[in-house]
Protein backbone atom coordinates (compact mmCIF):
# COMPACT_ATOMS: atom_id res chain seq x y z
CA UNK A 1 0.00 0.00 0.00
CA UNK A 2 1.32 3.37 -0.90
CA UNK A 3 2.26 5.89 1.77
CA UNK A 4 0.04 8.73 2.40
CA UNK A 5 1.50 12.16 1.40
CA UNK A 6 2.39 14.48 4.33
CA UNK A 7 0.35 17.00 5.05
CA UNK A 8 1.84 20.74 5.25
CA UNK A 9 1.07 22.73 7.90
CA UNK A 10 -0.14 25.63 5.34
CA UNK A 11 -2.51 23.02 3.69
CA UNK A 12 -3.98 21.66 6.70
CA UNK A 13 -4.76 24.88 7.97
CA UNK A 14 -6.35 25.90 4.98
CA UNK A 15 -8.60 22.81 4.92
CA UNK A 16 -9.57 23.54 8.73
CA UNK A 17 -10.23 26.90 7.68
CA UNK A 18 -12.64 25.71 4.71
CA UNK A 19 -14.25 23.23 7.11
CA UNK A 20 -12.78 20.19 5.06
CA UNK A 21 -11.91 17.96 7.72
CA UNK A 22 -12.14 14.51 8.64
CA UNK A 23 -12.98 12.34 11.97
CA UNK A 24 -9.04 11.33 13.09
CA UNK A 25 -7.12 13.86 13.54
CA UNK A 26 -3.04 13.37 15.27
CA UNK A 27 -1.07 16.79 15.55
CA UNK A 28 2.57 15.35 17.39
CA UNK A 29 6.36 16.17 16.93
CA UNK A 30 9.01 18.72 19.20
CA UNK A 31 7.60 22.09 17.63
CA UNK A 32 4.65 23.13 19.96
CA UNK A 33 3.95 26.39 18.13
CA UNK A 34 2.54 24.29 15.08
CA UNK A 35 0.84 22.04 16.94
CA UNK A 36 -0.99 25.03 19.37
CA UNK A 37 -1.76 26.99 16.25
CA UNK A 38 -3.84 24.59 14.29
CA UNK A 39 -5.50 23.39 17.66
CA UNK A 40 -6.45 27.02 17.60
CA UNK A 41 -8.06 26.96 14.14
CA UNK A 42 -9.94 23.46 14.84
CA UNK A 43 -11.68 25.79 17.63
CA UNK A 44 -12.24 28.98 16.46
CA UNK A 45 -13.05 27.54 12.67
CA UNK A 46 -14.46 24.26 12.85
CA UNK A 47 -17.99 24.88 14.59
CA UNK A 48 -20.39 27.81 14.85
CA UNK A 49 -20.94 30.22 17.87
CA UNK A 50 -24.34 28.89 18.45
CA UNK A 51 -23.43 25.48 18.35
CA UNK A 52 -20.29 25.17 20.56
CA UNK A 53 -22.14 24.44 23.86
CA UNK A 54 -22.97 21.33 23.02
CA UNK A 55 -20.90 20.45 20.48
CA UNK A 56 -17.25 21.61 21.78
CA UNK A 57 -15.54 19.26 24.39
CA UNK A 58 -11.58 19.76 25.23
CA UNK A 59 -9.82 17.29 27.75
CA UNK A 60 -6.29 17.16 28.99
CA UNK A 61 -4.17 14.60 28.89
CA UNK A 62 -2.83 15.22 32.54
CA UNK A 63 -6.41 14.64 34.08
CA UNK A 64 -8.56 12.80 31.44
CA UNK A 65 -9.22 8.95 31.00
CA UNK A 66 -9.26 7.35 27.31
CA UNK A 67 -12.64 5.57 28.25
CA UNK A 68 -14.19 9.43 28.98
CA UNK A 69 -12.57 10.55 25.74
CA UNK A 70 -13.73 7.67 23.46
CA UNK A 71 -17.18 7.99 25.08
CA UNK A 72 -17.61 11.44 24.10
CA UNK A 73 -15.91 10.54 20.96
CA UNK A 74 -18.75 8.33 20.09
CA UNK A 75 -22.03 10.58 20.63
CA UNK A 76 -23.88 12.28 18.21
CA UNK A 77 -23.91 16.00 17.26
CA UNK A 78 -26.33 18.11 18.88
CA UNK A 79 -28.32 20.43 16.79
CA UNK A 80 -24.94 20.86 14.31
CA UNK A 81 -23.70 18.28 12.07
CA UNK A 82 -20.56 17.65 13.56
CA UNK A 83 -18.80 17.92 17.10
CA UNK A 84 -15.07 18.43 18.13
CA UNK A 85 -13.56 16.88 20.73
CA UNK A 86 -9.94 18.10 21.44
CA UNK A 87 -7.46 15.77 23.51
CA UNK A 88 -5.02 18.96 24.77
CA UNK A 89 -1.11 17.82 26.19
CA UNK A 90 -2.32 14.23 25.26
CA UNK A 91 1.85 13.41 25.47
CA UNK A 92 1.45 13.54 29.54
CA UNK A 93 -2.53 10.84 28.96
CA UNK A 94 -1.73 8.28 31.19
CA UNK A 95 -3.48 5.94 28.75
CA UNK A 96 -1.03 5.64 26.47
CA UNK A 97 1.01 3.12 28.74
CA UNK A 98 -2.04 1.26 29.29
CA UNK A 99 -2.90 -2.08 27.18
CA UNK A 100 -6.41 -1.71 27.73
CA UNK A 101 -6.30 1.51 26.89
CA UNK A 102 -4.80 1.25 24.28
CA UNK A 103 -7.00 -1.00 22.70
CA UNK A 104 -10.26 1.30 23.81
CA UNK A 105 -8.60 4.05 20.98
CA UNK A 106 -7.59 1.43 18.65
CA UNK A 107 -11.14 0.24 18.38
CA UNK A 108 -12.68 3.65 17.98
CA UNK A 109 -9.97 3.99 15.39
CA UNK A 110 -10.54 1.35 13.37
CA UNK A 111 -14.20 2.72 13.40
CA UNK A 112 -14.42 6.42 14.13
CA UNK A 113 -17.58 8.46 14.60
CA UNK A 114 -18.42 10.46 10.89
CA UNK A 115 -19.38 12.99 12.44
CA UNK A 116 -17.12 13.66 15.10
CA UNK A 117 -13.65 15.32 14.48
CA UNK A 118 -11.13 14.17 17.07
CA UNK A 119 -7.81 16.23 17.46
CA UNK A 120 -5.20 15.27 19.34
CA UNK A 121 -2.60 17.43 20.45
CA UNK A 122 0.58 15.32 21.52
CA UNK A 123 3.16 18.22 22.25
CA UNK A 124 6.99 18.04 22.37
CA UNK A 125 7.98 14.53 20.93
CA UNK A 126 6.09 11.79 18.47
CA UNK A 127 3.92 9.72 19.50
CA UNK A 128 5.86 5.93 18.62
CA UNK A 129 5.00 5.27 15.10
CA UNK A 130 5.94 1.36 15.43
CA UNK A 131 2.76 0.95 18.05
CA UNK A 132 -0.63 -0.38 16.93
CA UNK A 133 -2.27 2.55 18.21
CA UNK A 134 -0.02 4.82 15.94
CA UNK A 135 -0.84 2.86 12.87
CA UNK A 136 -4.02 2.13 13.80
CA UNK A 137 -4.81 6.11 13.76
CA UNK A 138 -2.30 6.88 10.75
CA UNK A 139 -4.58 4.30 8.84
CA UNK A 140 -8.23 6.04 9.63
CA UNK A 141 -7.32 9.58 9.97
CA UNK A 142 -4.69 13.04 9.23
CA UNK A 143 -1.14 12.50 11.44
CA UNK A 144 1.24 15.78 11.45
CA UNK A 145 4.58 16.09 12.40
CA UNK A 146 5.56 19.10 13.89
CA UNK A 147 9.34 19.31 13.15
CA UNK A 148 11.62 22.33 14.30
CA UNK A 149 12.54 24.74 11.82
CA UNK A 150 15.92 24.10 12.08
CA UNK A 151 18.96 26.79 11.54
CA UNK A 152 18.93 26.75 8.21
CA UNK A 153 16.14 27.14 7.63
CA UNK A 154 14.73 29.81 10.37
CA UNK A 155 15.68 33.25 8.41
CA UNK A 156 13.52 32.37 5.72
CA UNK A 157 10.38 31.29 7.76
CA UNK A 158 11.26 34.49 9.76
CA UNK A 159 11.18 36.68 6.88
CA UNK A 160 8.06 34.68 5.53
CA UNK A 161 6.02 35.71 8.58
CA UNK A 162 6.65 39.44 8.61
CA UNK A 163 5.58 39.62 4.92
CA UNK A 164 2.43 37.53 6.32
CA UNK A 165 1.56 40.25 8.44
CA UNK A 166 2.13 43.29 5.68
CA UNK A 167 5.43 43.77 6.28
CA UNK A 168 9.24 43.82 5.34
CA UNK A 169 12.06 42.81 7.79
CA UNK A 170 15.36 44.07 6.51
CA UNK A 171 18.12 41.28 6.28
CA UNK A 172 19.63 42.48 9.20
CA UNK A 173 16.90 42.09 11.35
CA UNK A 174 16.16 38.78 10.60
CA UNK A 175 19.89 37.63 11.15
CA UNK A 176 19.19 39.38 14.57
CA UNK A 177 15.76 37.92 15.50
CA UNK A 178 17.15 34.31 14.47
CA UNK A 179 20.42 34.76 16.67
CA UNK A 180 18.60 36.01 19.94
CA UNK A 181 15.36 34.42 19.86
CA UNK A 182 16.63 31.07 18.16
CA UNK A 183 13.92 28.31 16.85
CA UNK A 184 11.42 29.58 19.52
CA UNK A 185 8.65 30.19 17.06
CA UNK A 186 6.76 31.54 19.84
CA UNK A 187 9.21 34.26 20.76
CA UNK A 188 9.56 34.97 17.53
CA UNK A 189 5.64 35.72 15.95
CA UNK A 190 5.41 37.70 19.02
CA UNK A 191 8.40 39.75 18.32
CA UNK A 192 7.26 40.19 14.97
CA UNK A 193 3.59 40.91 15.45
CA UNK A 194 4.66 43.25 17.46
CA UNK A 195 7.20 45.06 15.37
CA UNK A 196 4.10 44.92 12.85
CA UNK A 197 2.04 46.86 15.70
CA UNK A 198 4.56 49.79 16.16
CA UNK A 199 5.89 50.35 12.18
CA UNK A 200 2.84 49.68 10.92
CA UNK A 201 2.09 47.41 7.86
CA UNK A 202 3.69 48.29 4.31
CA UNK A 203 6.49 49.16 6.44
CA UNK A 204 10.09 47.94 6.40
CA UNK A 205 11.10 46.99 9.80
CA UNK A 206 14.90 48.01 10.43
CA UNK A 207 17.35 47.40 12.87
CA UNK A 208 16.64 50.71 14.41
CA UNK A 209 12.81 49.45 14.85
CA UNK A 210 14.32 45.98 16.59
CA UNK A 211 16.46 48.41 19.19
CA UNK A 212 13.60 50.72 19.98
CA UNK A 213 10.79 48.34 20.38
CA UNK A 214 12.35 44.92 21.32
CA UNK A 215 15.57 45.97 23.21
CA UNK A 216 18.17 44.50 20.95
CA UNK A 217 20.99 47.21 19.52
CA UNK A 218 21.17 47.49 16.48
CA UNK A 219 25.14 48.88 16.92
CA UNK A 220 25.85 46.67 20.18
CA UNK A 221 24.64 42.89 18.62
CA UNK A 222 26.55 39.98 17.89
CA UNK A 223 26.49 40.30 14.27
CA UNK A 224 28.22 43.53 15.03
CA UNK A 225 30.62 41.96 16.71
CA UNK A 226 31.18 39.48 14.95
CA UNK A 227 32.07 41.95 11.87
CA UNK A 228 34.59 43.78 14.16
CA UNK A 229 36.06 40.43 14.95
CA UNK A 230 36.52 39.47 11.24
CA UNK A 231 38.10 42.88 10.95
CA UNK A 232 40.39 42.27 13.69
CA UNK A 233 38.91 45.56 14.84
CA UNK A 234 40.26 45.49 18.55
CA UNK A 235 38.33 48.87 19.57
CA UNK A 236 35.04 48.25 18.07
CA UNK A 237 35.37 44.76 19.58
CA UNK A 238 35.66 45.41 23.13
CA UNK A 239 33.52 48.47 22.78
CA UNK A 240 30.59 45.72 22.13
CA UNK A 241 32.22 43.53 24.62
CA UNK A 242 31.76 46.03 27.21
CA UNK A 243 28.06 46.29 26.31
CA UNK A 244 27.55 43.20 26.44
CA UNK A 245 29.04 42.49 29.72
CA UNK A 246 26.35 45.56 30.98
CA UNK A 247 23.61 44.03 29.25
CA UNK A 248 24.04 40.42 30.50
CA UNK A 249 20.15 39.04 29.97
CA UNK A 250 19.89 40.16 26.40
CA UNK A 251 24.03 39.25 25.45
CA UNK A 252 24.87 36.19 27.95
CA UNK A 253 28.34 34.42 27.49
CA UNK A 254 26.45 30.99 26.47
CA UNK A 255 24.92 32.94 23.21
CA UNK A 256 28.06 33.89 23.01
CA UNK A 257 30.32 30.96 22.71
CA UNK A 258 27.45 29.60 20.89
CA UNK A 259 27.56 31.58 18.34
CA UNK A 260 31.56 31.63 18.12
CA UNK A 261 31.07 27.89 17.75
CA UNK A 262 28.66 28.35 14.88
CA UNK A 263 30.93 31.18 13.45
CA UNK A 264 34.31 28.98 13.20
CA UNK A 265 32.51 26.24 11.99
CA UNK A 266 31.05 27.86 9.08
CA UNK A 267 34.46 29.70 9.07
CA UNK A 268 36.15 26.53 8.61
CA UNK A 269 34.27 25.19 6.10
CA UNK A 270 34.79 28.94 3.53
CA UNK A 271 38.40 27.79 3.97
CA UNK A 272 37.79 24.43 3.20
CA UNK A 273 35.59 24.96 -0.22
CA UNK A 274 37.87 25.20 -3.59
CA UNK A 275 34.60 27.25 -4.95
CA UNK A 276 34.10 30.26 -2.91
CA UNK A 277 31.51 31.60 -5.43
CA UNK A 278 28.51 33.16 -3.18
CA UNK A 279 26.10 30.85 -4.39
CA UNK A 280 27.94 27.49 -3.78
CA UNK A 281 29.22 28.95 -0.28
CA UNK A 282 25.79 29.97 0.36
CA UNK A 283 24.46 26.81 -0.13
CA UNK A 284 27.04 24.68 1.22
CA UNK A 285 27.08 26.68 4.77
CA UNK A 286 23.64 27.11 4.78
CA UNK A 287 23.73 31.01 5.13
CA UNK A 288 22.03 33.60 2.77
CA UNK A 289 24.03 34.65 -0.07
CA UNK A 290 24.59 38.34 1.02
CA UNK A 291 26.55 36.73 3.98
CA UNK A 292 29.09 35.58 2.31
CA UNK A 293 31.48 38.31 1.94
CA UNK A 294 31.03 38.32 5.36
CA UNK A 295 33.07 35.21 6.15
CA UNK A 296 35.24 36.03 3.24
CA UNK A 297 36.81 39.59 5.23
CA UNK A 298 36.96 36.98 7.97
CA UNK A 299 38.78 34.43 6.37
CA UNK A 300 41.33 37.08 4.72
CA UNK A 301 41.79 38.02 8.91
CA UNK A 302 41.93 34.54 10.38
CA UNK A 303 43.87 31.99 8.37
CA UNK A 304 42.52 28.30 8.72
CA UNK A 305 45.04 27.05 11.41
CA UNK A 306 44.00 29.97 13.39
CA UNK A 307 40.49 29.05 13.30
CA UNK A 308 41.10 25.17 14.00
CA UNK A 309 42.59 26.71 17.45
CA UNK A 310 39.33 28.07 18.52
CA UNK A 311 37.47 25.13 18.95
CA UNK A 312 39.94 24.40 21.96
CA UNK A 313 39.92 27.82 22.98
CA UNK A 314 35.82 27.53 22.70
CA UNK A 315 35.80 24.24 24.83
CA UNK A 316 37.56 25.30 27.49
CA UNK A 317 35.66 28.53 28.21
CA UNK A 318 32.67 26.58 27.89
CA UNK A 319 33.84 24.68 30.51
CA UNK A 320 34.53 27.24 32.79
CA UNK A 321 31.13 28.83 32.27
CA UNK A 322 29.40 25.67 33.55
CA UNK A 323 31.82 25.00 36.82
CA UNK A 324 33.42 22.01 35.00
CA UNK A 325 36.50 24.07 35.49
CA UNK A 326 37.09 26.61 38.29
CA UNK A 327 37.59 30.37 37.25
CA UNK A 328 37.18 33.33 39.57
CA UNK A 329 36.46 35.54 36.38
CA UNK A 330 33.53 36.99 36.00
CA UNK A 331 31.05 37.04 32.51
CA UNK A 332 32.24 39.75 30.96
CA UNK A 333 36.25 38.97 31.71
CA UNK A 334 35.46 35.96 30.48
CA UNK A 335 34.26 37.64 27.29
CA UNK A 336 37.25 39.44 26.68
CA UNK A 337 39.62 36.62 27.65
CA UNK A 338 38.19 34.41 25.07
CA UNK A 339 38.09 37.21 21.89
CA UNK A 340 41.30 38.20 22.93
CA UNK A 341 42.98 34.71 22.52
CA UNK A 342 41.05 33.97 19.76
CA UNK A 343 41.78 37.58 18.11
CA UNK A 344 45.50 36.95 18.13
């Protein structure tokens, strides 16, 4: 038998928007934000205001048996002609470990109410796709998997969004939203929608916007310093070093060594490629074109030995930072220790 496509997360929220939906319905994976939004759009989309007294029934997992929910499961509409039952944090449904359980949901899979749409909402990891429940449910109904955007991918989803909501994030800001909000999809839409608030829409949001209204400088960021790095700019360098160490919540030493990491990595691998075209470096260090010349003024500074010396360097500050190895130093000397050894 043929595999069933995967659904997108674009095209299943369209459908749920349209009303085309089915009885079955598994949303799972490590990316909650996916997962919460289209539970969202089952709710407000799925059923009319008149008929979601009687017709509307949400359990969680934490406090809700699998007999209660395949009860409900099984009744009839009232006065509509269909009902939603939604099965919220069903990762933490005690059920699941249960064979009798079990079996309860793999009946009412094999032969699920038409007119009831079931959703649920299994947050944070998958539920284990070589279990007769899985494929019992995979057979009869609509399974998602909510992956993580992962690094590579996050600018363009980031930049995606804001032209969702009517506007245009310059390049800069996304590289700035991506490095201090990371794959927190959460984080980010509300960083965004609110940018979107303050510029207004048809607006280009610029790095000025992200230091006035979310609190990250646009001259004092660690793309900033990571161009004065490149440079071998010592001034400029400890000049954002210095706000950094002032501004420890927003510019912590772990985002910092984490990025450095990152950095030499990608670093490494310009030195390594015999075609330093943008394009092909682009593609084969998974950065945005316009980047590029970016690691190439860095690569012209720091010579590939150099850069295979900062991993070390890298390890051991890492260490010290968690109290695998004792220092007295303090963030931001920490900071400056670590540039300044790499720098030279």
């Amino acid at each position: 038998m043929a595999k069933k496509a995967a659904l997108s997360y674009s095209d299943l929220l369209k459908a749920i928007r349209e009303k085309r939906v089915g009885s079955l319905y598994l949303l799972h994976g490590e990316e909650p934000w996916f997962i919460d939004e289209l539970v969202k759009a089952f709710d407000e989309h799925l059923l009319e205001e008149h008929e979601r007294d009687f017709n509307l029934q949400v359990f969680y997992g934490k406090d809700s048996r699998v007999e209660d929910i395949v009860n409900a499961a099984k009744r009839f509409p009232m006065m509509a002609e269909r009902q939603l039952i939604i099965v919220k944090e069903a990762q933490e449904l005690e059920g699941w470990r249960r064979e009798e359980d079990r079996g309860r949901f793999e009946r009412y899979f094999a032969q699920p109410q038409s007119t009831t749409t079931l959703v649920i909402a299994h947050k944070y990891k998958k539920l284990a796709g070589n279990t007769r429940v899985y494929k019992a449910l995979d057979a009869a109904g609509v399974v998602f998997d909510s992956v993580k955007i992962g690094e590579r991918n996050l600018p363009g989803w980031i930049a995606e969004r804001g032209n969702a909501l009517g506007i245009e994030l310059h390049p800069a800001v996304v590289q700035v939203l991506a490095e201090y909000l990371g794959s927190d999809l959460g984080k980010l839409i509300h960083a965004i929608e609110k940018l979107q608030f303050m510029v207004g829409k048809g607006k280009t949001v610029t790095p000025a916007d992200v230091e006035k209204y979310i609190g990250i400088s646009k001259d004092y960021n660690i793309f900033e310093l990571q161009d004065a790095f490149s440079r071998r700019d010592v001034l400029r360098t400890h000049k954002i070093l210095n706000y950094f160490a002032a501004n420890p919540k927003q510019n912590s030493i772990f985002m910092l060594v984490g990025f450095l990491n990152s950095f030499a990595t990608k670093l490494l691998m310009y030195h390594e490629l015999s075609d330093k075209s943008n394009q092909n470096a682009a593609r084969a260090m998974s950065i945005p074109p316009f980047v590029v010349d970016s690691y190439r003024v860095a690569a012209a500074n720091h010579p590939h030995q150099k850069v295979m010396r900062w991993f070390g360097l890298l390890r051991d500050c890492d260490r010290k930072i968690k109290g695998v190895t004792y220092s007295a130093a303090s963030e931001g000397e920490l900071m400056r220790e670590l540039i300044l050894k790499m720098m030279n």
